[in-house]
C-alpha atoms as a PDB file:
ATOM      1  CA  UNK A   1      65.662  14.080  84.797  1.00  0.00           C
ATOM      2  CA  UNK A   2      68.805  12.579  83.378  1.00  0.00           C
ATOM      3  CA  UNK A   3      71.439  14.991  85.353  1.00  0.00           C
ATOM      4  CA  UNK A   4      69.355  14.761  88.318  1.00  0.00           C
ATOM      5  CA  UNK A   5      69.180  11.079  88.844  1.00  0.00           C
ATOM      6  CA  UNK A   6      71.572   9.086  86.148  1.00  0.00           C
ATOM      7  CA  UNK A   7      69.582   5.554  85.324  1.00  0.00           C
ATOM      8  CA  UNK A   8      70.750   2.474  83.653  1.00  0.00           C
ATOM      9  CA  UNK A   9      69.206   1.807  79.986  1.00  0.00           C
ATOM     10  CA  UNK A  10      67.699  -1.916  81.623  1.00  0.00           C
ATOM     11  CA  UNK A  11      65.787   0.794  84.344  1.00  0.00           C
ATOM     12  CA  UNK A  12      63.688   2.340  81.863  1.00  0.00           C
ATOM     13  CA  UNK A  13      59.903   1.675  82.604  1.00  0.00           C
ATOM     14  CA  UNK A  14      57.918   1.528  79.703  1.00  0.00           C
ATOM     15  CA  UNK A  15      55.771   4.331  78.243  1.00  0.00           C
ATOM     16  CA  UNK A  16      52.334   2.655  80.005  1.00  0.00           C
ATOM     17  CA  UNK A  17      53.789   2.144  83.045  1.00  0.00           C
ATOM     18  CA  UNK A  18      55.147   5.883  83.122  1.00  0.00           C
ATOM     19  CA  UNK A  19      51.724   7.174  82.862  1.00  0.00           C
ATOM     20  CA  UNK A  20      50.174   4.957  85.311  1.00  0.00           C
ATOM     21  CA  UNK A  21      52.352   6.276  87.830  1.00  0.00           C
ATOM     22  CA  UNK A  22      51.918   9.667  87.269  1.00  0.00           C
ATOM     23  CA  UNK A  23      48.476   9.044  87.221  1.00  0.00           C
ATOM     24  CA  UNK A  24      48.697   7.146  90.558  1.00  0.00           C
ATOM     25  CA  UNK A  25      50.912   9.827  92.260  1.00  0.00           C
ATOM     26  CA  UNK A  26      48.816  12.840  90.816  1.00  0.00           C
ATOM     27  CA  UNK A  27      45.964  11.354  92.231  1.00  0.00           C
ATOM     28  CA  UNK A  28      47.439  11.709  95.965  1.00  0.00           C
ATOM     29  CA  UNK A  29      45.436  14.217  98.811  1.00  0.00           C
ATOM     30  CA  UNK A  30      48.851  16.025  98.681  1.00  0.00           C
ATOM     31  CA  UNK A  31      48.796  16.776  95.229  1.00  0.00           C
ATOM     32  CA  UNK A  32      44.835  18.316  95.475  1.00  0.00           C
ATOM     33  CA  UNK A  33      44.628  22.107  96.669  1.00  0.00           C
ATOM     34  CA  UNK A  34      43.505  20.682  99.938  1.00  0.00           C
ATOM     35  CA  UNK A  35      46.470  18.972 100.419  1.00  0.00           C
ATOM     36  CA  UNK A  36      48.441  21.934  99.577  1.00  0.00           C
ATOM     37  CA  UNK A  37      49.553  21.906  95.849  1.00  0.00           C
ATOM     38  CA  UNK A  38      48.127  24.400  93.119  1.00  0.00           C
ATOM     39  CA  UNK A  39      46.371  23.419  90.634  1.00  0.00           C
ATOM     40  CA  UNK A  40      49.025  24.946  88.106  1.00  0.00           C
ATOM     41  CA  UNK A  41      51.823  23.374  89.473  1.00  0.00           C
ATOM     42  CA  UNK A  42      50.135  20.118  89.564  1.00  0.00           C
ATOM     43  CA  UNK A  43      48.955  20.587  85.663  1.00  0.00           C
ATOM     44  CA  UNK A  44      52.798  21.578  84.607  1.00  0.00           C
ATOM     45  CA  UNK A  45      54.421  18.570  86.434  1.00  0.00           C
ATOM     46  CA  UNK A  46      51.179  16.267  84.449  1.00  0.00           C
ATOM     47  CA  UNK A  47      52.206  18.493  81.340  1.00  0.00           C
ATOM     48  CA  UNK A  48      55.457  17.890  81.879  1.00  0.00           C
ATOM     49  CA  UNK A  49      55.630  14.409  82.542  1.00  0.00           C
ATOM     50  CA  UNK A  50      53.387  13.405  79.910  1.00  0.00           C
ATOM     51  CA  UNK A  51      55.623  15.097  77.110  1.00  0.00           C
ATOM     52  CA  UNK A  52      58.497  12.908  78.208  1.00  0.00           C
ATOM     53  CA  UNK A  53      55.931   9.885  77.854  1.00  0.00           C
ATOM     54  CA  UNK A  54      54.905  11.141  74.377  1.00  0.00           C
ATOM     55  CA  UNK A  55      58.641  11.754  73.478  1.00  0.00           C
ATOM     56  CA  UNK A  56      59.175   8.338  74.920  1.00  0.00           C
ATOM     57  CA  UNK A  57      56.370   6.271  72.371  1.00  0.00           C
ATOM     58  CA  UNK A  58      57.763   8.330  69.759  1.00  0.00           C
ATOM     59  CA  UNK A  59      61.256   7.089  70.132  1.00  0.00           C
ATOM     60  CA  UNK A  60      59.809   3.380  70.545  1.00  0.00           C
ATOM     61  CA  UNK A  61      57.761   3.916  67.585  1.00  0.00           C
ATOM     62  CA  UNK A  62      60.853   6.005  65.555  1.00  0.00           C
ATOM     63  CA  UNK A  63      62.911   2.846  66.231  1.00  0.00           C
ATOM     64  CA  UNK A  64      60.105  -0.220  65.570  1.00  0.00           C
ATOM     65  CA  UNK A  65      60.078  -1.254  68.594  1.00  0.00           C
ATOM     66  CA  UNK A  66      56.356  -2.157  70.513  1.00  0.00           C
ATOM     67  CA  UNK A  67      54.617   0.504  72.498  1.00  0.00           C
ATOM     68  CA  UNK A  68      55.083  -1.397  76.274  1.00  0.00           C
ATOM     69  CA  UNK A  69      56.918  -4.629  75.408  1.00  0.00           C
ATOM     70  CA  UNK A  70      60.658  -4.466  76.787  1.00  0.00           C
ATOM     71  CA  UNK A  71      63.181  -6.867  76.257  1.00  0.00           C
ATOM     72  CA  UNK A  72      65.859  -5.138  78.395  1.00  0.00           C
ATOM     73  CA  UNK A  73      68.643  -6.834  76.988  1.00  0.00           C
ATOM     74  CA  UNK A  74      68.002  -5.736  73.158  1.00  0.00           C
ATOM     75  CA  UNK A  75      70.263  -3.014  71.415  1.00  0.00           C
ATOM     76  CA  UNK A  76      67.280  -0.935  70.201  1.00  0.00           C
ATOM     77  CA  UNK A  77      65.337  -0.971  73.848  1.00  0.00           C
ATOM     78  CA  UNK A  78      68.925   0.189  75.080  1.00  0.00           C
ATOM     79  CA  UNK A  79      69.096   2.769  72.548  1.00  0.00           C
ATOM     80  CA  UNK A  80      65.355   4.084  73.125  1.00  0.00           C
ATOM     81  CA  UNK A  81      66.262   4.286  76.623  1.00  0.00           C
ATOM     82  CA  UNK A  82      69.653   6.347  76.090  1.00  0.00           C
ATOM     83  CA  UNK A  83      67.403   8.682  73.842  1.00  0.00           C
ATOM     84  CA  UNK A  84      64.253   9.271  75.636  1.00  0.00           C
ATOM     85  CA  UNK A  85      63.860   6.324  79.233  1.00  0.00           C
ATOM     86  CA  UNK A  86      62.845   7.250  82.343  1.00  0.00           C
ATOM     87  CA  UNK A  87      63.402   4.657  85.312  1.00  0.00           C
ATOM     88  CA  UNK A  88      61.386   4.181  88.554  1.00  0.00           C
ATOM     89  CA  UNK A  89      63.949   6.718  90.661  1.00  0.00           C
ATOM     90  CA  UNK A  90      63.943   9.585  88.119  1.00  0.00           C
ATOM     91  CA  UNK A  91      60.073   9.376  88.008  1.00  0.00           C
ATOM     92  CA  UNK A  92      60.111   9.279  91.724  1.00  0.00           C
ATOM     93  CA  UNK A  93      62.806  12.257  92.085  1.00  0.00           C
ATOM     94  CA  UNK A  94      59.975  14.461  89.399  1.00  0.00           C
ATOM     95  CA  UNK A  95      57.219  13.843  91.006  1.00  0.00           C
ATOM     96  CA  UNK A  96      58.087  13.953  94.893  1.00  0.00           C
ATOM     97  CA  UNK A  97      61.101  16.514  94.717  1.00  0.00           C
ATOM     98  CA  UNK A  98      59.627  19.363  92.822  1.00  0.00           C
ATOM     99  CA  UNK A  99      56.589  19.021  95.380  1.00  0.00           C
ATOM    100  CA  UNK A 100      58.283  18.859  98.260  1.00  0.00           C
ATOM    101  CA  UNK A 101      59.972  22.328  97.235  1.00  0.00           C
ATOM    102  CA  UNK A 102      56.840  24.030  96.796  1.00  0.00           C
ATOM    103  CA  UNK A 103      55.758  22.782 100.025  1.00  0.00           C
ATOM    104  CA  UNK A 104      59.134  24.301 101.777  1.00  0.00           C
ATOM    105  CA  UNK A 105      58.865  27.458  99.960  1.00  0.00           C
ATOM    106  CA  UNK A 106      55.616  27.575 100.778  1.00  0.00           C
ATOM    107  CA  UNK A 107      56.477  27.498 104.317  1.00  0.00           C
ATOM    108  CA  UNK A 108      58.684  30.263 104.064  1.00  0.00           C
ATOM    109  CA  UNK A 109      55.556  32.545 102.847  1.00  0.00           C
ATOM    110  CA  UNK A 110      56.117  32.674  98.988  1.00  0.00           C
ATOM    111  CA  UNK A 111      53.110  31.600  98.135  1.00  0.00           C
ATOM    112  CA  UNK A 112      50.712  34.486  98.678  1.00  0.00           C
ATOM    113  CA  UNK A 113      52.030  37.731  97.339  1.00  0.00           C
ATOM    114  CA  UNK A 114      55.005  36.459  96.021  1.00  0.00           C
ATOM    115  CA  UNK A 115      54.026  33.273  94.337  1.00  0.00           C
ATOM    116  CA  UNK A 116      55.648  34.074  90.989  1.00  0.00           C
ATOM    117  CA  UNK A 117      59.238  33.971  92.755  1.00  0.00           C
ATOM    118  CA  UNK A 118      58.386  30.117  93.442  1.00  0.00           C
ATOM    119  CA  UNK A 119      57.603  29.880  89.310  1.00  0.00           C
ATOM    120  CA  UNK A 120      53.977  29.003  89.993  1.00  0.00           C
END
């Protein structure tokens, strides 16, 4: 996430917030197989996301600092958020990005006997 979209330590969302998101956005017709998106690809991007959540509590809890209470301006949030953040855009760029190449490579007919080229 971090090479794709660079964030600023104060644009880290908290752990909570994270996973309501991804819960919000994985809840979407698109992301259902009748909107188009596998079931596997939809549980590795939840897998996926919710390790970097996990990673991100443990790095709060590693440096004492409360599960979702952010004071954006103190050294340790700023240091949590160098080691493990995630801001609103990166989230964004995971969840829509990776979908909307599955979609295009869908569209190019890699999905049916040659789904395993598209990794899913």
């Amino acid at each position: 996430m971090q090479a794709t979209c660079p964030r600023k330590p104060q644009d880290s969302l908290s752990p909570s917030k994270i996973a309501d998101l991804v819960s919000e956005r994985l809840s979407k017709y698109d992301m259902s197989p009748e909107g188009g998106c596998s079931s596997a690809f939809k549980n590795l991007l939840s897998d996926f996301l919710h390790k970097r959540v996990a990673d991100l509590r443990k790095t709060r809890t590693r440096l004492q600092l409360p599960d979702d209470q952010k004071d954006d301006y103190d050294r340790m949030e700023i240091v949590a958020a160098n080691i493990s953040g995630i801001s609103a855009k990166q989230l964004q760029v995971s969840v829509e990005v990776p979908h909307m190449f599955v979609l295009c490579t869908c569209n190019f007919s890699l999905c049916g006997p040659h789904k395993n080229i598209a990794g899913l």
